[in-house]
N, C-alpha and C. Protein backbone atom coordinates (compact mmCIF):
# COMPACT_ATOMS: atom_id res chain seq x y z
N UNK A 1 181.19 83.27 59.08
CA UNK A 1 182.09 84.32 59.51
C UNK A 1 183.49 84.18 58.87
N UNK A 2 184.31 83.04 58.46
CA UNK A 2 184.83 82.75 57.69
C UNK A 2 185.18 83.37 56.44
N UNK A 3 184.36 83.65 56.07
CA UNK A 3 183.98 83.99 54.73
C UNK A 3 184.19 85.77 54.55
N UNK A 4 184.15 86.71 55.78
CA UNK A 4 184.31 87.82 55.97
C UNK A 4 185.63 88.19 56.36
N UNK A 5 186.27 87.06 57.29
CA UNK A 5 187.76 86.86 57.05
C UNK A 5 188.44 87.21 55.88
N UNK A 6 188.27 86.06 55.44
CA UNK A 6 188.90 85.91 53.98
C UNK A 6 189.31 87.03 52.83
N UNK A 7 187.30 87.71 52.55
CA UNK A 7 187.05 88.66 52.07
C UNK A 7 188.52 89.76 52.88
N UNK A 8 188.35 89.77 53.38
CA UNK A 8 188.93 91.18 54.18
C UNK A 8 190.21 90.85 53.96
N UNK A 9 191.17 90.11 53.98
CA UNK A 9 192.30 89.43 53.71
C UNK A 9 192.56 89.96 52.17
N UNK A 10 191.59 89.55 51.37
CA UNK A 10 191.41 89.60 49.86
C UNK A 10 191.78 91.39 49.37
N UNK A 11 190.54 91.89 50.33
CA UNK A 11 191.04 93.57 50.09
C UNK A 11 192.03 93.92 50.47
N UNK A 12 192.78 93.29 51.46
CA UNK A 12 194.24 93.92 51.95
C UNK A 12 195.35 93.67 50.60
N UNK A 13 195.17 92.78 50.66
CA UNK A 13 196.23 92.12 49.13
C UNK A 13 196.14 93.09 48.00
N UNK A 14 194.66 93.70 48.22
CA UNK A 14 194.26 93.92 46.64
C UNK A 14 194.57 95.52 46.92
N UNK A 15 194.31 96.38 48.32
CA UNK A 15 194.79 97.71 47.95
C UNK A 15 195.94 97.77 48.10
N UNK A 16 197.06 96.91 48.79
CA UNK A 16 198.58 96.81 48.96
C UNK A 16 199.38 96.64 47.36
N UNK A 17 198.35 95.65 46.75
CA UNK A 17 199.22 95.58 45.27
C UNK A 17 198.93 96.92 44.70
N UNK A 18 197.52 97.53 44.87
CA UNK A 18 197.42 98.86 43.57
C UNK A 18 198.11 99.90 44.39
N UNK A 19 198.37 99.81 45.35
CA UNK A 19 199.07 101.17 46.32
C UNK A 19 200.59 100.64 45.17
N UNK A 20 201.32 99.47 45.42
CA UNK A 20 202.73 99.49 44.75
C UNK A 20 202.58 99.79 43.20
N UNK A 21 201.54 99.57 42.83
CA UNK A 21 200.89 99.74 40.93
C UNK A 21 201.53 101.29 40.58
N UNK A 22 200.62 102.19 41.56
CA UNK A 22 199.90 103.30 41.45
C UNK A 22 201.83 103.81 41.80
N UNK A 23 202.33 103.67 43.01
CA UNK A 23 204.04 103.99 43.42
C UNK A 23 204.80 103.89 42.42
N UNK A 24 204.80 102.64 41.88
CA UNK A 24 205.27 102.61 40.46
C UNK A 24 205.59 103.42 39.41
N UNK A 25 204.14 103.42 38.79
CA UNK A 25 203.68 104.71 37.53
C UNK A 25 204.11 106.06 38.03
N UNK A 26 203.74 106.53 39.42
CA UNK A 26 204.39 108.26 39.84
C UNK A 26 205.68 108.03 39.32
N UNK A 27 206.19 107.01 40.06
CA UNK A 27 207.76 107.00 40.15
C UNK A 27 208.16 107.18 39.11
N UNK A 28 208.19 106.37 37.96
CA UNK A 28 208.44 106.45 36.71
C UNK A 28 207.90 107.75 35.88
N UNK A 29 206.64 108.20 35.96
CA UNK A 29 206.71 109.57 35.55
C UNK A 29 207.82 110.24 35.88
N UNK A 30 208.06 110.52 37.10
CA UNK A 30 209.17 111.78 37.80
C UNK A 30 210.02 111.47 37.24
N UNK A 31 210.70 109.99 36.84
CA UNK A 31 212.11 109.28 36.45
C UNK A 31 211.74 110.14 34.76
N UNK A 32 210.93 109.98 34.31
CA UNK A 32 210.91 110.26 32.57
C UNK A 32 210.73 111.92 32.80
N UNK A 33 209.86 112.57 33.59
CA UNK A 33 209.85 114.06 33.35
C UNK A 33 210.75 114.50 33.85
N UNK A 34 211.93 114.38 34.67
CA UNK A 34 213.46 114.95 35.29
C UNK A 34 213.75 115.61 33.58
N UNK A 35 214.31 116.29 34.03
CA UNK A 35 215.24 117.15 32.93
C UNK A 35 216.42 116.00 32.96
N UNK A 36 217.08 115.83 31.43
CA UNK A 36 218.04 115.33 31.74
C UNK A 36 219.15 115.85 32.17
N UNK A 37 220.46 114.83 32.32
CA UNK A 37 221.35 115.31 33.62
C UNK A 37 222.42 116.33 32.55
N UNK A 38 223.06 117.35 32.71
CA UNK A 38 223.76 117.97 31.50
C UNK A 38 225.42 117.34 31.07
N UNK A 39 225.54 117.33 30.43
CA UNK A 39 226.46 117.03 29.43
C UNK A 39 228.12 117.02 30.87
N UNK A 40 229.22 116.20 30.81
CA UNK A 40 229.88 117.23 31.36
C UNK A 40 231.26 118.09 30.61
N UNK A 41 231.46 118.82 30.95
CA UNK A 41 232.81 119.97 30.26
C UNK A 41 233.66 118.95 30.06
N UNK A 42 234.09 119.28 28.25
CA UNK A 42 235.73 118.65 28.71
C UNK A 42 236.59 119.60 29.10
N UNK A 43 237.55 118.33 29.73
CA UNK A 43 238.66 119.29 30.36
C UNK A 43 239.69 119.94 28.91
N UNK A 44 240.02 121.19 29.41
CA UNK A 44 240.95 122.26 28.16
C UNK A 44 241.80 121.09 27.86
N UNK A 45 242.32 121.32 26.56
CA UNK A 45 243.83 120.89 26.40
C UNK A 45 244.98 121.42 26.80
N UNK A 46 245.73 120.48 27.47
CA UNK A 46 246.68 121.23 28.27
C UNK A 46 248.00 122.43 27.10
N UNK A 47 248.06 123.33 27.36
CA UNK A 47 249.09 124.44 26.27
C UNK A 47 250.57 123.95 26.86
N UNK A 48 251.60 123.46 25.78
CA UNK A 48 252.60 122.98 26.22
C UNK A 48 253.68 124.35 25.22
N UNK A 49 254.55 125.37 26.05
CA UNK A 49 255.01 126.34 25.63
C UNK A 49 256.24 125.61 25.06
N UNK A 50 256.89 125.79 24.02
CA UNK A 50 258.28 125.29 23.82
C UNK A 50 259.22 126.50 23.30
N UNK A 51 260.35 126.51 24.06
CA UNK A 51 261.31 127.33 24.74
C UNK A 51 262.58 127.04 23.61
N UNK A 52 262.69 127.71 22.78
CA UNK A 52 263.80 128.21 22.21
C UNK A 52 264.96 127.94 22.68
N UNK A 53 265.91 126.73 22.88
CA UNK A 53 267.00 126.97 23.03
C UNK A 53 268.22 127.03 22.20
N UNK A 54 269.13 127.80 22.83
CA UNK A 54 270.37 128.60 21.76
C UNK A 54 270.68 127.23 21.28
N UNK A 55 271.82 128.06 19.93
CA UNK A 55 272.60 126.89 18.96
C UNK A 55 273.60 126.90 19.76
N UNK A 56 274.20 125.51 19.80
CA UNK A 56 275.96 125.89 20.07
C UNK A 56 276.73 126.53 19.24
C-alpha cells in the first residue's frame, strides 16, 4: 500500500510542475503577442518671442 502512496505523491508533483510548464509558455506567448507599447510624444520646443527694444 505504500507503494500507491508514493505513486500518487509522484503524480501530484508531476501535474503541479506541467500545470507551472504549461502557465509559463501562455504567459510568455501573451508577453511576445502584446502589441508593442507606442513610442512617447516629444514634448514641442518651447517658442521663445524676442521683443524689440528701442535704441537710446
Amino acid at each position: 500500500m505504500a507503494k500507491k502512496v508514493r505513486r500518487k505523491k509522484n503524480q501530484v508533483v508531476l501535474w503541479v510542475i506541467s500545470a507551472i510548464l504549461a502557465l509559463s509558455m501562455v504567459l510568455g506567448l501573451v508577453i511576445i503577442a502584446a502589441p508593442p507599447p507606442s513610442p512617447p510624444t516629444p514634448t514641442p520646443t518651447p517658442t521663445v518671442w524676442v521683443t524689440p527694444t528701442p535704441a537710446p
